[in-house]
PDBML (XML) file of the C-alpha atoms, coordinates in Angstrom:
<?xml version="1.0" encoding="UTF-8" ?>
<PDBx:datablock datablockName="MODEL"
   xmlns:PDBx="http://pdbml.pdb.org/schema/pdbx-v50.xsd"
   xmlns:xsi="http://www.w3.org/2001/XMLSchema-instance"
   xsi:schemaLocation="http://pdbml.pdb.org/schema/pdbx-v50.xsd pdbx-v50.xsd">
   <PDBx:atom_siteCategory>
      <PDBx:atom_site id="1">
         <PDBx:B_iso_or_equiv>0.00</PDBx:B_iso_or_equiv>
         <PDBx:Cartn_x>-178.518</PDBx:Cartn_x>
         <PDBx:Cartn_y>206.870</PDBx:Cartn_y>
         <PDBx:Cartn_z>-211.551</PDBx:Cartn_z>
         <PDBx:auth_asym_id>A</PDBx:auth_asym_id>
         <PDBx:auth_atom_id>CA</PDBx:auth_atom_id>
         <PDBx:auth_comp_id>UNK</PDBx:auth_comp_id>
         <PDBx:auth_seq_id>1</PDBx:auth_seq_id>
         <PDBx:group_PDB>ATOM</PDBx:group_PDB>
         <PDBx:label_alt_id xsi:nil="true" />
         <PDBx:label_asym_id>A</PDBx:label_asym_id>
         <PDBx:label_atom_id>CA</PDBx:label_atom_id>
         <PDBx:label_comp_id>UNK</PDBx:label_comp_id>
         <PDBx:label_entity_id>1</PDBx:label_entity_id>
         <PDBx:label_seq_id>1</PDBx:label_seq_id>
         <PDBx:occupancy>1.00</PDBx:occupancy>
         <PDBx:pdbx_PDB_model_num>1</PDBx:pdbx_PDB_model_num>
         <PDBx:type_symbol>C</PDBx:type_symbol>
      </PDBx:atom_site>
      <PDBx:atom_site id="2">
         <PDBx:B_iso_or_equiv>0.00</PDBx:B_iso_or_equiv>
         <PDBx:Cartn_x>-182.079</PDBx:Cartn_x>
         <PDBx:Cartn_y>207.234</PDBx:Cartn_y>
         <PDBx:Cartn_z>-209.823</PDBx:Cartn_z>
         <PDBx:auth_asym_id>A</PDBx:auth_asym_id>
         <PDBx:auth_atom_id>CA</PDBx:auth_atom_id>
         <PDBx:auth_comp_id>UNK</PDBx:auth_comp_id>
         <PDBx:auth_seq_id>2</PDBx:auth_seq_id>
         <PDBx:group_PDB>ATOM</PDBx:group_PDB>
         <PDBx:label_alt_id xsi:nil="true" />
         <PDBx:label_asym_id>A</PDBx:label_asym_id>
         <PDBx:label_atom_id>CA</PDBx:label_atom_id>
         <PDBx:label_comp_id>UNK</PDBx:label_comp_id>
         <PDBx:label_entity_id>1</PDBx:label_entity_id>
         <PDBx:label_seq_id>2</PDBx:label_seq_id>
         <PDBx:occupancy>1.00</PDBx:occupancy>
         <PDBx:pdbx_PDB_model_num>1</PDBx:pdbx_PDB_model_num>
         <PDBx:type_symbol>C</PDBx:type_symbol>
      </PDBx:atom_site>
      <PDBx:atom_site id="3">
         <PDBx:B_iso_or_equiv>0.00</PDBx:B_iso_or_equiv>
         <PDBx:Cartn_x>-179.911</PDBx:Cartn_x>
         <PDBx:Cartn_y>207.059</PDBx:Cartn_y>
         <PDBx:Cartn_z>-206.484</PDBx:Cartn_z>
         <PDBx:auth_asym_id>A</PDBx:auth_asym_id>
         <PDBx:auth_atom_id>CA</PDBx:auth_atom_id>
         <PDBx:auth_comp_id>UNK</PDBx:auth_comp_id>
         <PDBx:auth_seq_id>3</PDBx:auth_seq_id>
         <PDBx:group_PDB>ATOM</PDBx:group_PDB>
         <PDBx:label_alt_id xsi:nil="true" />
         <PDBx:label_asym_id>A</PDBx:label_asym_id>
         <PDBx:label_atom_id>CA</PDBx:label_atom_id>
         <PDBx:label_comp_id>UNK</PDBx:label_comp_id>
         <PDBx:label_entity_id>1</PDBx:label_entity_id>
         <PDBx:label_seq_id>3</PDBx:label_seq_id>
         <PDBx:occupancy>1.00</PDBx:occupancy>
         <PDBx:pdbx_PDB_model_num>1</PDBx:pdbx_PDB_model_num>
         <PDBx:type_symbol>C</PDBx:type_symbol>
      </PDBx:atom_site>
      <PDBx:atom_site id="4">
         <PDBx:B_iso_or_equiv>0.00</PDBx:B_iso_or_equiv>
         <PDBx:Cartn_x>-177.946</PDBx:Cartn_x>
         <PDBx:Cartn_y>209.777</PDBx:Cartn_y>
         <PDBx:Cartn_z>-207.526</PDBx:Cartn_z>
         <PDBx:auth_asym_id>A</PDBx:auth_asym_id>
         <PDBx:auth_atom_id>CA</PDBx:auth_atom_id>
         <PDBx:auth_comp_id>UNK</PDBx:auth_comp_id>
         <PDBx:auth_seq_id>4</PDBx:auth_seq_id>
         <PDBx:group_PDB>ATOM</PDBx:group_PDB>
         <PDBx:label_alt_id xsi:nil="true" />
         <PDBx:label_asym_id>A</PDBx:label_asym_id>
         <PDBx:label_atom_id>CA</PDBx:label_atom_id>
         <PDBx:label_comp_id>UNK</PDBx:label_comp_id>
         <PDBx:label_entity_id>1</PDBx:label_entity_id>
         <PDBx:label_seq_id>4</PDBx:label_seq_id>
         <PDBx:occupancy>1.00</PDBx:occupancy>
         <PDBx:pdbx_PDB_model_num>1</PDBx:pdbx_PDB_model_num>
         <PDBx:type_symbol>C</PDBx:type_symbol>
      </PDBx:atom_site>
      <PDBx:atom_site id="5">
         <PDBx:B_iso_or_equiv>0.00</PDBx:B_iso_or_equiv>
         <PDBx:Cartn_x>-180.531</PDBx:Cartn_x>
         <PDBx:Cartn_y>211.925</PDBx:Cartn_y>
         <PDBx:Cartn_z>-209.063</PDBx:Cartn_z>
         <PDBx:auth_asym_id>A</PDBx:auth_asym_id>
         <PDBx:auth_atom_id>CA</PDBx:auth_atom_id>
         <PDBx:auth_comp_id>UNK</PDBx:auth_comp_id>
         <PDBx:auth_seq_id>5</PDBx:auth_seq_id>
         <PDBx:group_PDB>ATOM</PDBx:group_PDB>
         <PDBx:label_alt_id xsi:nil="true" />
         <PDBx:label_asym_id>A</PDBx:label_asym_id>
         <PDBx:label_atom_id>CA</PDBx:label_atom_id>
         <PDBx:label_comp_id>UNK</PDBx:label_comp_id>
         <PDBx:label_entity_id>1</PDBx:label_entity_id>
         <PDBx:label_seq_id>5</PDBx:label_seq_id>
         <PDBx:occupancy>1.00</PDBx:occupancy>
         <PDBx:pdbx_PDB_model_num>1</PDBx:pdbx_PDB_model_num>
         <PDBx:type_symbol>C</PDBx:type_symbol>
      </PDBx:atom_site>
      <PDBx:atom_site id="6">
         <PDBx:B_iso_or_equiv>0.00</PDBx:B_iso_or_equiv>
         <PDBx:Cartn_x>-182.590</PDBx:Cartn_x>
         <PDBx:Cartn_y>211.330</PDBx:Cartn_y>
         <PDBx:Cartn_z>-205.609</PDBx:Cartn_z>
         <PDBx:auth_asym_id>A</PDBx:auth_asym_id>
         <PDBx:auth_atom_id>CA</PDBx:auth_atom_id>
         <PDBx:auth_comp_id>UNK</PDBx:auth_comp_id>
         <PDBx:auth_seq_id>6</PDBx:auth_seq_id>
         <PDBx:group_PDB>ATOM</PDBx:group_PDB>
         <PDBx:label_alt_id xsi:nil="true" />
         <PDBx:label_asym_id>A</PDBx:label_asym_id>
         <PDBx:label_atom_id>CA</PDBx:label_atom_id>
         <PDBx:label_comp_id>UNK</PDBx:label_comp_id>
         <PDBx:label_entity_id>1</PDBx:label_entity_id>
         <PDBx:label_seq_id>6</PDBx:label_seq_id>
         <PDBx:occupancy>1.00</PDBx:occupancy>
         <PDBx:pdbx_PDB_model_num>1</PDBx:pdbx_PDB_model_num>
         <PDBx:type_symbol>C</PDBx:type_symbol>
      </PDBx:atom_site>
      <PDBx:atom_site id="7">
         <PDBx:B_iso_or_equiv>0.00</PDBx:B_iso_or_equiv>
         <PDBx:Cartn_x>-181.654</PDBx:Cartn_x>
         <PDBx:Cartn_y>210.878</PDBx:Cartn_y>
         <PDBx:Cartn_z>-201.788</PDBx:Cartn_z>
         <PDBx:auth_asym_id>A</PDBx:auth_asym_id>
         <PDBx:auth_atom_id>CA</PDBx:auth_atom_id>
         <PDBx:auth_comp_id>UNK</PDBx:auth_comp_id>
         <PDBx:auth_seq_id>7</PDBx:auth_seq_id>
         <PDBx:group_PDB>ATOM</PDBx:group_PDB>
         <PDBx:label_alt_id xsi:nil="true" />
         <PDBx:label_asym_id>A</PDBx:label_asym_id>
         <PDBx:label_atom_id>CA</PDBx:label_atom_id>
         <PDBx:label_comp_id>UNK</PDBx:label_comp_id>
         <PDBx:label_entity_id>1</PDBx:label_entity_id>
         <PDBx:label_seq_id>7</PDBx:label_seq_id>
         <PDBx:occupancy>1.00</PDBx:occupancy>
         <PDBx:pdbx_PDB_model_num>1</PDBx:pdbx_PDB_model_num>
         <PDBx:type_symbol>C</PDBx:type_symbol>
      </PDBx:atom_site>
      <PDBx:atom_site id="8">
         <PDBx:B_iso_or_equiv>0.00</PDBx:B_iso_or_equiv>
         <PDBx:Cartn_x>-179.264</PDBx:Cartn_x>
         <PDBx:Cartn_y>208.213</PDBx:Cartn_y>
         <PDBx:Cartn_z>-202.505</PDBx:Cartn_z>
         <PDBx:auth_asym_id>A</PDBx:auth_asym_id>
         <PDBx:auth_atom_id>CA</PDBx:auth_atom_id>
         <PDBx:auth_comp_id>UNK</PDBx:auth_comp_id>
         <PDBx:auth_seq_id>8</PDBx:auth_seq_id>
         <PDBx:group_PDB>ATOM</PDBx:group_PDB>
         <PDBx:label_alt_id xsi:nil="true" />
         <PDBx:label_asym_id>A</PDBx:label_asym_id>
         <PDBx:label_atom_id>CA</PDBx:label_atom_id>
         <PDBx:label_comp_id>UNK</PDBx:label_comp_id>
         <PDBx:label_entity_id>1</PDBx:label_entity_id>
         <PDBx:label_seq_id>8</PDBx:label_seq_id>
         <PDBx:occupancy>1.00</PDBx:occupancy>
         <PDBx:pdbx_PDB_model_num>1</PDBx:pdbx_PDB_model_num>
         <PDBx:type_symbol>C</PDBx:type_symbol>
      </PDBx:atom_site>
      <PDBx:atom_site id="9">
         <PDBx:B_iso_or_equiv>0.00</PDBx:B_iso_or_equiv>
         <PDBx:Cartn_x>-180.945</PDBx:Cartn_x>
         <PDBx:Cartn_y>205.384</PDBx:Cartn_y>
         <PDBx:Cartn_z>-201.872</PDBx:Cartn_z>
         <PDBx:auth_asym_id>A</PDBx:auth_asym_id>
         <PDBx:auth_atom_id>CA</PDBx:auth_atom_id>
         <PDBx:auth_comp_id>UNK</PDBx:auth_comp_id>
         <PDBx:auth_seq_id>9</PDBx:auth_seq_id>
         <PDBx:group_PDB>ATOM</PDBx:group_PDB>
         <PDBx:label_alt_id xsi:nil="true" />
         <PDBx:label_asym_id>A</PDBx:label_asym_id>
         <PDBx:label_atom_id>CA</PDBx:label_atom_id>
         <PDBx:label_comp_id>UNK</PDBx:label_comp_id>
         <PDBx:label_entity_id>1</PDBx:label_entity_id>
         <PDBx:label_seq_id>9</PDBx:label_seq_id>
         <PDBx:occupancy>1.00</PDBx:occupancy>
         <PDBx:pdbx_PDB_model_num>1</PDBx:pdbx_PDB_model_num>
         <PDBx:type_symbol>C</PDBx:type_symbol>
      </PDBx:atom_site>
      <PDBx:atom_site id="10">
         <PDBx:B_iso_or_equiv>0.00</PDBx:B_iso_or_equiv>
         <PDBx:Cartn_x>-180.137</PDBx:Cartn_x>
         <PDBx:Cartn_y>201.633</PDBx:Cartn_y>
         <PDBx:Cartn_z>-202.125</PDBx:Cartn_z>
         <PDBx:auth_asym_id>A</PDBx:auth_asym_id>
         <PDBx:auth_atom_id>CA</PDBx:auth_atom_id>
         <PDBx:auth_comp_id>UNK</PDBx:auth_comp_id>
         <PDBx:auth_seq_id>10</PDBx:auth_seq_id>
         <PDBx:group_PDB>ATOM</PDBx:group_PDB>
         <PDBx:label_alt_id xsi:nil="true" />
         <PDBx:label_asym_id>A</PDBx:label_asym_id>
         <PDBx:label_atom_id>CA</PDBx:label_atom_id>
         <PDBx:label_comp_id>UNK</PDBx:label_comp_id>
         <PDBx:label_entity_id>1</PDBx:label_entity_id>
         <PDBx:label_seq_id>10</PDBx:label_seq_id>
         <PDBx:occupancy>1.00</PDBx:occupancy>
         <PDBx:pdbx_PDB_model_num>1</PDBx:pdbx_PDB_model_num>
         <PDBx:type_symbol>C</PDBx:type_symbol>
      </PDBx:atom_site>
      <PDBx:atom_site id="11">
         <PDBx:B_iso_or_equiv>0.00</PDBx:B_iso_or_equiv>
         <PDBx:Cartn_x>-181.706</PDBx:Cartn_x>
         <PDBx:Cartn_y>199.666</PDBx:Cartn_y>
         <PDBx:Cartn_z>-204.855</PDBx:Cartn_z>
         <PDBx:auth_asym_id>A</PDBx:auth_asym_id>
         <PDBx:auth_atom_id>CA</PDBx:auth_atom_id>
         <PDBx:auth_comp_id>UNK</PDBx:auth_comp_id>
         <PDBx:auth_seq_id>11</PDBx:auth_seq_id>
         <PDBx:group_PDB>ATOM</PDBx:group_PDB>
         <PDBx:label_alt_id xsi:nil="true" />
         <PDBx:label_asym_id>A</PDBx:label_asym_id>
         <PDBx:label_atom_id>CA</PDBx:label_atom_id>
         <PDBx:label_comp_id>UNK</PDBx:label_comp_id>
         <PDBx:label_entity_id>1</PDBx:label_entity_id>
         <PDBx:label_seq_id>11</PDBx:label_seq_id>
         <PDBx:occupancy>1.00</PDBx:occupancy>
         <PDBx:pdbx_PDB_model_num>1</PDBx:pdbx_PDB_model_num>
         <PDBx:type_symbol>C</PDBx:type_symbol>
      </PDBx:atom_site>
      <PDBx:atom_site id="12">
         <PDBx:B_iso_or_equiv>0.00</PDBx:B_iso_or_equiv>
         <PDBx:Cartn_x>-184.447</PDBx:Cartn_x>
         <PDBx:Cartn_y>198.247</PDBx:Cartn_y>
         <PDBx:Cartn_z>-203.344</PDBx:Cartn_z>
         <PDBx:auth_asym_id>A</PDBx:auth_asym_id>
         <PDBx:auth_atom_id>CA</PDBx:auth_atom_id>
         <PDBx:auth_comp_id>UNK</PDBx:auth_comp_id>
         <PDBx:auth_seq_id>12</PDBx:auth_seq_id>
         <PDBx:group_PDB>ATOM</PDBx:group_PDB>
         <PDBx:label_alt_id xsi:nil="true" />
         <PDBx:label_asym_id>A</PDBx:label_asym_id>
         <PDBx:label_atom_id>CA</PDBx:label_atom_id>
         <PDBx:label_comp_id>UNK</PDBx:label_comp_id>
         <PDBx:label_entity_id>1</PDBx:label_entity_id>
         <PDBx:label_seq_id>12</PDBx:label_seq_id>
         <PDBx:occupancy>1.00</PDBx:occupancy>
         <PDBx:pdbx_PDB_model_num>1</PDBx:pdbx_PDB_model_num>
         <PDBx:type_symbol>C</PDBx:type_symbol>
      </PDBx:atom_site>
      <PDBx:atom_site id="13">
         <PDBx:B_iso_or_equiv>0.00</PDBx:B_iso_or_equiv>
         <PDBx:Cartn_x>-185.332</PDBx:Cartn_x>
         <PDBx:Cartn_y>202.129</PDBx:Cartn_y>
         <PDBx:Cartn_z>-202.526</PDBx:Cartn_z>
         <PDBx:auth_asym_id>A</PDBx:auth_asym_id>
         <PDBx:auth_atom_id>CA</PDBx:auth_atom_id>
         <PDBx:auth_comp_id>UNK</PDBx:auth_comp_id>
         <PDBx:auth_seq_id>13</PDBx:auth_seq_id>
         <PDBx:group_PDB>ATOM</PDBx:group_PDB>
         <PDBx:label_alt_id xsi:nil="true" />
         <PDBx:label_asym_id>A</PDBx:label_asym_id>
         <PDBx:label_atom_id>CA</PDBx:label_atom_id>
         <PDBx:label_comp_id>UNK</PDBx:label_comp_id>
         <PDBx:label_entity_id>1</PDBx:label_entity_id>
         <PDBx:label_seq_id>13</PDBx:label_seq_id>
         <PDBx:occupancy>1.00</PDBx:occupancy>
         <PDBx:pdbx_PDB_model_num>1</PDBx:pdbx_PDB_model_num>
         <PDBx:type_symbol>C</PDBx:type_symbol>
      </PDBx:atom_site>
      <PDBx:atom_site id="14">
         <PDBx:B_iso_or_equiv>0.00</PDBx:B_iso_or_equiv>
         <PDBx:Cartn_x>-185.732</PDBx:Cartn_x>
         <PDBx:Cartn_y>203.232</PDBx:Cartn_y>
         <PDBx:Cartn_z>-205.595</PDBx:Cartn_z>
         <PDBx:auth_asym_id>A</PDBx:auth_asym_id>
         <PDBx:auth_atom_id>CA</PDBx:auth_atom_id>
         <PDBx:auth_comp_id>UNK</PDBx:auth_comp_id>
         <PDBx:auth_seq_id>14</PDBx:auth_seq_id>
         <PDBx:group_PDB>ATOM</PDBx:group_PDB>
         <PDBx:label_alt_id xsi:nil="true" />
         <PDBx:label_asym_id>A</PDBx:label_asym_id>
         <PDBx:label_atom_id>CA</PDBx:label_atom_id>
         <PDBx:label_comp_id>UNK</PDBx:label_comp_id>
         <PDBx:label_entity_id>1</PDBx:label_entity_id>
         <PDBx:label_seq_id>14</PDBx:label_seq_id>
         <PDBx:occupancy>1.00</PDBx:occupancy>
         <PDBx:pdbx_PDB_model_num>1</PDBx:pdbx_PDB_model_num>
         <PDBx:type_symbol>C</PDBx:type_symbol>
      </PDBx:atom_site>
      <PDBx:atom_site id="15">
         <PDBx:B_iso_or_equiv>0.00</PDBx:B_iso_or_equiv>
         <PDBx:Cartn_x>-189.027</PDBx:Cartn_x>
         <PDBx:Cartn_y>201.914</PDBx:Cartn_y>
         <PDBx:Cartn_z>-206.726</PDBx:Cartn_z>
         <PDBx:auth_asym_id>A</PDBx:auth_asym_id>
         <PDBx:auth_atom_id>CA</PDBx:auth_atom_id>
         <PDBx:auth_comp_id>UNK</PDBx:auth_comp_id>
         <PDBx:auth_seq_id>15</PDBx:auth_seq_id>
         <PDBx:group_PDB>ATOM</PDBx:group_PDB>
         <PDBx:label_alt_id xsi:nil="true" />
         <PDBx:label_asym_id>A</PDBx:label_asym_id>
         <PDBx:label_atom_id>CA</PDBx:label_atom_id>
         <PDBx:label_comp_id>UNK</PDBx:label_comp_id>
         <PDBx:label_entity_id>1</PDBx:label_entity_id>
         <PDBx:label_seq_id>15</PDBx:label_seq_id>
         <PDBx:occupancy>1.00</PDBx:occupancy>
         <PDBx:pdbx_PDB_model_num>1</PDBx:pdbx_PDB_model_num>
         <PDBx:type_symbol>C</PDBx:type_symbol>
      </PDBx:atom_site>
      <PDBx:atom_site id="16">
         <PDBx:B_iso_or_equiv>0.00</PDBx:B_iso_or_equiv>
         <PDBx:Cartn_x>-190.639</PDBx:Cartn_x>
         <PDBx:Cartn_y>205.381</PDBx:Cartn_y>
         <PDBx:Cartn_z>-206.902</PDBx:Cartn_z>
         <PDBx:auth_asym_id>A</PDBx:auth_asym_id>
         <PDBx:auth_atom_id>CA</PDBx:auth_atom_id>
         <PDBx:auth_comp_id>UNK</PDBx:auth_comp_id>
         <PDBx:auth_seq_id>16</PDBx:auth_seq_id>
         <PDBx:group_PDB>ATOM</PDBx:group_PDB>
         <PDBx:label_alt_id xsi:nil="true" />
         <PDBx:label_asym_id>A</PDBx:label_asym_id>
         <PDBx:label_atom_id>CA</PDBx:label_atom_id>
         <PDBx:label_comp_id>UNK</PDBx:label_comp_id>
         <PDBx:label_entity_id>1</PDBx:label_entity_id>
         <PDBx:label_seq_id>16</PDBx:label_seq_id>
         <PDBx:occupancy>1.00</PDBx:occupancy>
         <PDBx:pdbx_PDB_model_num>1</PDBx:pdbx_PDB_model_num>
         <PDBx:type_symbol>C</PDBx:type_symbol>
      </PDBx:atom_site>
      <PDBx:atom_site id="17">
         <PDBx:B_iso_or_equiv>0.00</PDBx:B_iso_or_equiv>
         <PDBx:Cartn_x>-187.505</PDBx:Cartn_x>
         <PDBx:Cartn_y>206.231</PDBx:Cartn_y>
         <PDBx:Cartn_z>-209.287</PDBx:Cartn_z>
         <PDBx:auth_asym_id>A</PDBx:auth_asym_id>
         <PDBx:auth_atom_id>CA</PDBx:auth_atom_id>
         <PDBx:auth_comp_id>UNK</PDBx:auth_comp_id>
         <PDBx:auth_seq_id>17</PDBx:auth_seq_id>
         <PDBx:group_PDB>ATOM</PDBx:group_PDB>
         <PDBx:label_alt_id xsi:nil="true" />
         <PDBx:label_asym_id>A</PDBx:label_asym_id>
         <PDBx:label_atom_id>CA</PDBx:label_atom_id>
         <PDBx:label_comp_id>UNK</PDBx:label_comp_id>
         <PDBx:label_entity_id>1</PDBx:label_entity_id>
         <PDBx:label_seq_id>17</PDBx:label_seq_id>
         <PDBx:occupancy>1.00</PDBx:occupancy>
         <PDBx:pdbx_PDB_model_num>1</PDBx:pdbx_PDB_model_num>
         <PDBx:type_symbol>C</PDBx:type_symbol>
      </PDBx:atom_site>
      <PDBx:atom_site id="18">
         <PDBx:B_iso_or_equiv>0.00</PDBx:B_iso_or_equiv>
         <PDBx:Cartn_x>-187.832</PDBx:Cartn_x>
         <PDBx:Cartn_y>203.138</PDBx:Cartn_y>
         <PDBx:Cartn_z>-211.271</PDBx:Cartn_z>
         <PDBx:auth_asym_id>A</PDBx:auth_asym_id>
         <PDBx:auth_atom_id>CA</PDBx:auth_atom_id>
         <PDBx:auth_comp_id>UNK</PDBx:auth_comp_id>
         <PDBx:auth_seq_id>18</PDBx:auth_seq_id>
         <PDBx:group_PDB>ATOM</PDBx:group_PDB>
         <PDBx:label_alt_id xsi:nil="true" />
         <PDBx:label_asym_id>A</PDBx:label_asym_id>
         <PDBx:label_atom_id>CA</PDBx:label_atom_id>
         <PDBx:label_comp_id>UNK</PDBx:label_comp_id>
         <PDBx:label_entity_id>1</PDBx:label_entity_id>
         <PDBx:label_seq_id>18</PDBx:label_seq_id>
         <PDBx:occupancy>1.00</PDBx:occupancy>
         <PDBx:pdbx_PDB_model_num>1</PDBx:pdbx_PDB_model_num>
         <PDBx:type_symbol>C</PDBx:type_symbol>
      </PDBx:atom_site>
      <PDBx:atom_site id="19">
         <PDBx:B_iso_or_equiv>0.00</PDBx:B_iso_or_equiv>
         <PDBx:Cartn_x>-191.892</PDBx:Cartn_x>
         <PDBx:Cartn_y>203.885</PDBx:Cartn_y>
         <PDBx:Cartn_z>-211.669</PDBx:Cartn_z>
         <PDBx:auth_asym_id>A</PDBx:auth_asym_id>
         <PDBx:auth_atom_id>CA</PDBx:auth_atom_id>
         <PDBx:auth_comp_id>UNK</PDBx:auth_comp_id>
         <PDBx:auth_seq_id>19</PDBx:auth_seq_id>
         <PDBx:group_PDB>ATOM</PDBx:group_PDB>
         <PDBx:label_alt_id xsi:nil="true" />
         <PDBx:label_asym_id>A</PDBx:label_asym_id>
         <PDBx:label_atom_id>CA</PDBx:label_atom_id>
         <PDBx:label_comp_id>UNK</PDBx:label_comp_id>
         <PDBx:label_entity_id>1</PDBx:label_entity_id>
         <PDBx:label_seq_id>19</PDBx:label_seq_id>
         <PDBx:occupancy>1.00</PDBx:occupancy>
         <PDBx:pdbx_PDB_model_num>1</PDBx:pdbx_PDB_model_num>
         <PDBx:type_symbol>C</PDBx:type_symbol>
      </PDBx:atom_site>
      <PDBx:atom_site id="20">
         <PDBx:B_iso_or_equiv>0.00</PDBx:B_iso_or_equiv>
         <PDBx:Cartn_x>-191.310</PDBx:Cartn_x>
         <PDBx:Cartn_y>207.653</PDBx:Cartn_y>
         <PDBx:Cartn_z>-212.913</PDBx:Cartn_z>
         <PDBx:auth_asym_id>A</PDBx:auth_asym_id>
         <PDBx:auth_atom_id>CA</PDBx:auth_atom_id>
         <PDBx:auth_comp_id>UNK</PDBx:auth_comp_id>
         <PDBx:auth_seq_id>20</PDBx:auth_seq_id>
         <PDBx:group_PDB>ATOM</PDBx:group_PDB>
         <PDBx:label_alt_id xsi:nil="true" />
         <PDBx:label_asym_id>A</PDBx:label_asym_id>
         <PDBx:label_atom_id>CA</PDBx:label_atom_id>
         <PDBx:label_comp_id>UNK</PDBx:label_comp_id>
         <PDBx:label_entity_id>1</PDBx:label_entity_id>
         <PDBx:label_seq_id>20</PDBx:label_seq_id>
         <PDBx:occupancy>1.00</PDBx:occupancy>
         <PDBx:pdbx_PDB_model_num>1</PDBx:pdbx_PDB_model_num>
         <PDBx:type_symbol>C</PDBx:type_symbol>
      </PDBx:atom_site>
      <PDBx:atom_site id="21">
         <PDBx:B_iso_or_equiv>0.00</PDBx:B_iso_or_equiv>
         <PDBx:Cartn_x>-189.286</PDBx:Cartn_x>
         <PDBx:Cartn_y>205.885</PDBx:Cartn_y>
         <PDBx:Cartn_z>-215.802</PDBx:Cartn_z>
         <PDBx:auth_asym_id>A</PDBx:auth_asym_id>
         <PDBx:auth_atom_id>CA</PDBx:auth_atom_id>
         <PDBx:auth_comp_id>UNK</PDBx:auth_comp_id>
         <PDBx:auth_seq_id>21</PDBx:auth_seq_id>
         <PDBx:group_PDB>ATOM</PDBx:group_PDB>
         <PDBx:label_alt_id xsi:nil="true" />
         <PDBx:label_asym_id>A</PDBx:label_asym_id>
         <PDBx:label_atom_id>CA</PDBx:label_atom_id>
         <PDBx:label_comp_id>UNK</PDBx:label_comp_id>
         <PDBx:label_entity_id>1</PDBx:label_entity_id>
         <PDBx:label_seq_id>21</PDBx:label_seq_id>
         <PDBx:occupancy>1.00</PDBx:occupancy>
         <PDBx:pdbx_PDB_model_num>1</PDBx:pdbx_PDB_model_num>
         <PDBx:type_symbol>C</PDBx:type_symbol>
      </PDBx:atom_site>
      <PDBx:atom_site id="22">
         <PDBx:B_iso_or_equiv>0.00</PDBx:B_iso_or_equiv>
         <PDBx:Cartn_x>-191.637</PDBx:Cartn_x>
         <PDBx:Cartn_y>203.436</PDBx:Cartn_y>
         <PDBx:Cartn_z>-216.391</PDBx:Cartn_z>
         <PDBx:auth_asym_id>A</PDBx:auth_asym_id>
         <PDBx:auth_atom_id>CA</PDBx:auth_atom_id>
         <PDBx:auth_comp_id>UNK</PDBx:auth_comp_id>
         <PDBx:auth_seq_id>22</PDBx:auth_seq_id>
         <PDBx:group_PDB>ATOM</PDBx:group_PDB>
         <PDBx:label_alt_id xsi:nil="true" />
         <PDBx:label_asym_id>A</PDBx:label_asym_id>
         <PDBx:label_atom_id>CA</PDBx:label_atom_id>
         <PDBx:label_comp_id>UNK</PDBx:label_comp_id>
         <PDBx:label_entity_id>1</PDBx:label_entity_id>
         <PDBx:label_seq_id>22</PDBx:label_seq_id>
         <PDBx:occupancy>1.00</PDBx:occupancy>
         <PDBx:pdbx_PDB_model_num>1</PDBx:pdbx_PDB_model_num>
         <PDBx:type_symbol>C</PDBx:type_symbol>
      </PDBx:atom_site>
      <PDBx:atom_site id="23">
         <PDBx:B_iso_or_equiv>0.00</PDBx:B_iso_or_equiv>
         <PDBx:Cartn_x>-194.766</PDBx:Cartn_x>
         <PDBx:Cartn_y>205.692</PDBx:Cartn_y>
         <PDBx:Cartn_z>-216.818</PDBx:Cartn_z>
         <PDBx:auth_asym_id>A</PDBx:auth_asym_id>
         <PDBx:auth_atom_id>CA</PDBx:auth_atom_id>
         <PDBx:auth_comp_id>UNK</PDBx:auth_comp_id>
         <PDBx:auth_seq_id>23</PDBx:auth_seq_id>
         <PDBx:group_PDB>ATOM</PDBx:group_PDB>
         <PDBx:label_alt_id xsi:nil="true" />
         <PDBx:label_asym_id>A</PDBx:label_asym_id>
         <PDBx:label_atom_id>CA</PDBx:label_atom_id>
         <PDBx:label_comp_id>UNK</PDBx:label_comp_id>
         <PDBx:label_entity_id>1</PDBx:label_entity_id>
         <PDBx:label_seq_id>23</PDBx:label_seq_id>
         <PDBx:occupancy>1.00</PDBx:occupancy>
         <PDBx:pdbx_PDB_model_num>1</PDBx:pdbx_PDB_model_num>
         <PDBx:type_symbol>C</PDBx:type_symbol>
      </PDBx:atom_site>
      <PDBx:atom_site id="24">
         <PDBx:B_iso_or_equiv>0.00</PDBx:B_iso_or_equiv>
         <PDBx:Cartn_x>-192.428</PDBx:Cartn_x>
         <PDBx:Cartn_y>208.509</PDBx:Cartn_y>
         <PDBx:Cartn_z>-219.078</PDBx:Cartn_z>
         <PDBx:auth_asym_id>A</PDBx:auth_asym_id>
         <PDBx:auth_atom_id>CA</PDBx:auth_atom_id>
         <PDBx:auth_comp_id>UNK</PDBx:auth_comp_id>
         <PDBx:auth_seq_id>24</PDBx:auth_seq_id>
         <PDBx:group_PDB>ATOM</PDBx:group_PDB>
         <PDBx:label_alt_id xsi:nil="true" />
         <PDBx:label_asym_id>A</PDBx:label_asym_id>
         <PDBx:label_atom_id>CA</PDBx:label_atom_id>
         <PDBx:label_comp_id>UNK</PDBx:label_comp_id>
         <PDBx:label_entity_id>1</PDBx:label_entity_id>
         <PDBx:label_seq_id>24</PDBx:label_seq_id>
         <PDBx:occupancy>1.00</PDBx:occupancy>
         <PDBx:pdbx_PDB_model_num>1</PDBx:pdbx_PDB_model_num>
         <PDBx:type_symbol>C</PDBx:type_symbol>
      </PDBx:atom_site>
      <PDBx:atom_site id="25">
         <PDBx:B_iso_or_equiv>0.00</PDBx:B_iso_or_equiv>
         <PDBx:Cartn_x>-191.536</PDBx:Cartn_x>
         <PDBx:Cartn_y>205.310</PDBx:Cartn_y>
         <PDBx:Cartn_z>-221.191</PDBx:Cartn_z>
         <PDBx:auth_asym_id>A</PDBx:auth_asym_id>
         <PDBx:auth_atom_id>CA</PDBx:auth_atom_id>
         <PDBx:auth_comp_id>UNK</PDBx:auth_comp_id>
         <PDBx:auth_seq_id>25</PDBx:auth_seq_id>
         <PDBx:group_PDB>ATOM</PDBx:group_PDB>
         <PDBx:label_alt_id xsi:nil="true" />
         <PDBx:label_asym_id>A</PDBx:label_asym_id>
         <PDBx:label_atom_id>CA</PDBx:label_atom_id>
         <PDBx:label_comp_id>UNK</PDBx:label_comp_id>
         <PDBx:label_entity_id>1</PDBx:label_entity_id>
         <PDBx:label_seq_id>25</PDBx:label_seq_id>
         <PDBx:occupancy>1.00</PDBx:occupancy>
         <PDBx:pdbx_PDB_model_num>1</PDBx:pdbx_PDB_model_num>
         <PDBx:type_symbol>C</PDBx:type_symbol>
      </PDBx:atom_site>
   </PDBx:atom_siteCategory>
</PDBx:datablock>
């Protein structure tokens, strides 16, 4: 879902994505 929220990336892409949720959580 952060690849289809975002550019589309591939997994290894979304760090950024993955860090957003993190620091929200």
């Amino acid at each position: 879902f952060i690849g289809r929220l975002s550019a589309g990336e591939e997994p290894k892409d979304r760090v950024a994505g993955s860090l957003a949720c993190a620091l929200d959580g």
